[in-house]
C-alpha atoms as a PDB file:
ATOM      1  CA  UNK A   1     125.710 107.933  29.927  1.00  0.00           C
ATOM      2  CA  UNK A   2     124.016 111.493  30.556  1.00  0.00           C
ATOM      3  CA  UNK A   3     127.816 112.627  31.442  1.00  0.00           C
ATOM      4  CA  UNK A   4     128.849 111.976  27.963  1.00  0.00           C
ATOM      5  CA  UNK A   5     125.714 113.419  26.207  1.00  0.00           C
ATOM      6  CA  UNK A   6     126.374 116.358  28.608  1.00  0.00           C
ATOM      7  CA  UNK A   7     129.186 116.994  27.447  1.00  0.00           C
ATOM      8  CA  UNK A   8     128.875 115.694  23.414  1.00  0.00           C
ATOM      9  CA  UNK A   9     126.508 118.821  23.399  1.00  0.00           C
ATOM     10  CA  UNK A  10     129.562 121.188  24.902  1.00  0.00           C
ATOM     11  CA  UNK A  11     131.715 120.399  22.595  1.00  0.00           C
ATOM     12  CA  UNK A  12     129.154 121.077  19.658  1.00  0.00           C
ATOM     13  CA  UNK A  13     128.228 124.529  21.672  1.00  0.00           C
ATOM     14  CA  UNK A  14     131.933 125.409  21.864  1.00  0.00           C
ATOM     15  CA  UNK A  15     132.372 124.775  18.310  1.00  0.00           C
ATOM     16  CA  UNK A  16     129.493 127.025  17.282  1.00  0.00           C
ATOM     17  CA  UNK A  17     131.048 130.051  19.961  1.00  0.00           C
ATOM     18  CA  UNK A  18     128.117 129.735  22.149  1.00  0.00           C
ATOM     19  CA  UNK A  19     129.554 128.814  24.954  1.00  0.00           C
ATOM     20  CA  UNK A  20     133.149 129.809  26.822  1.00  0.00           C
ATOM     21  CA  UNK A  21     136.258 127.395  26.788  1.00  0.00           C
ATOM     22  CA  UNK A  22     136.479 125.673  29.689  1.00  0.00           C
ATOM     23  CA  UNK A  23     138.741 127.745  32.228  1.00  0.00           C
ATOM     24  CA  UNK A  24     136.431 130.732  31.573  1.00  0.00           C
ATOM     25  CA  UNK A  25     132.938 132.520  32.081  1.00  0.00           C
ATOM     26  CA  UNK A  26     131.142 135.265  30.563  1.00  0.00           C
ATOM     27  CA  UNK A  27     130.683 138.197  33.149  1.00  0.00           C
ATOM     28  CA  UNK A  28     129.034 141.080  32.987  1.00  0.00           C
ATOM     29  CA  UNK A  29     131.667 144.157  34.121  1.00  0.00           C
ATOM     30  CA  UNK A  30     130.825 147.306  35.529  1.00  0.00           C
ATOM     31  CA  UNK A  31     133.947 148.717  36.450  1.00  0.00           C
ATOM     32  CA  UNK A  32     137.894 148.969  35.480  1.00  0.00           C
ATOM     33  CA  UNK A  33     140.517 149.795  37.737  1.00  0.00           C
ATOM     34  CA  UNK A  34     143.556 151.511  36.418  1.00  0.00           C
ATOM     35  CA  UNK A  35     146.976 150.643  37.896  1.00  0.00           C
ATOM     36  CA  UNK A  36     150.421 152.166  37.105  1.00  0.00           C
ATOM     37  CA  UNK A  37     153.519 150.160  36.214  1.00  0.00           C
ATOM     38  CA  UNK A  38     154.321 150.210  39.855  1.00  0.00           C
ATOM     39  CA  UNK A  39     150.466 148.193  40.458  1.00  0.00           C
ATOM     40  CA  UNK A  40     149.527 150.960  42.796  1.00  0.00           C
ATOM     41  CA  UNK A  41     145.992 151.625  41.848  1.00  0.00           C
ATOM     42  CA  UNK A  42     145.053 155.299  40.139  1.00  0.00           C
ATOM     43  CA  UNK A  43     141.574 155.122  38.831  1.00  0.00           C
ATOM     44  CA  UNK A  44     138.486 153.848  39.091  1.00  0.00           C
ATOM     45  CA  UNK A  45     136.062 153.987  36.364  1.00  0.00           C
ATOM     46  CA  UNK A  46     132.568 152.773  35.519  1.00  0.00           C
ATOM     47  CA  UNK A  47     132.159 150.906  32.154  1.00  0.00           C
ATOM     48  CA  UNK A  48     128.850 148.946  32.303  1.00  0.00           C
ATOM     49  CA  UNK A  49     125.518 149.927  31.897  1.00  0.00           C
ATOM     50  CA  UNK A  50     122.732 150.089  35.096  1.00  0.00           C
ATOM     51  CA  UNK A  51     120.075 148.847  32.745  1.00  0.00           C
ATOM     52  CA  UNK A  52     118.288 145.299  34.272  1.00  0.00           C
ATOM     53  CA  UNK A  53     120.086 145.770  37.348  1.00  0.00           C
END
């Protein structure tokens, strides 16, 4: 019984965007690696921001 309330309320979240699809998250990046078409890696760069860490 809480199961299916548990997930009733998903589904409503996922309709309203306020929640991922299942299969994926919301993360919080801080970096990007580059690669080249050969998957060797060239760069590394910082993207995120170090506020509330």
């Amino acid at each position: 019984m809480i199961l299916t309330a548990l997930n009733d309320y998903y589904q409503r979240l996922s309709k309203e965007n306020k929640v991922p699809q299942p299969g994926f998250s919301t993360e919080q990046i801080s970096y990007e690696i580059l690669i080249n078409q050969s998957g060797t890696p060239i760069q590394v760069n910082f993207i995120g921001s170090s506020e509330g860490e």
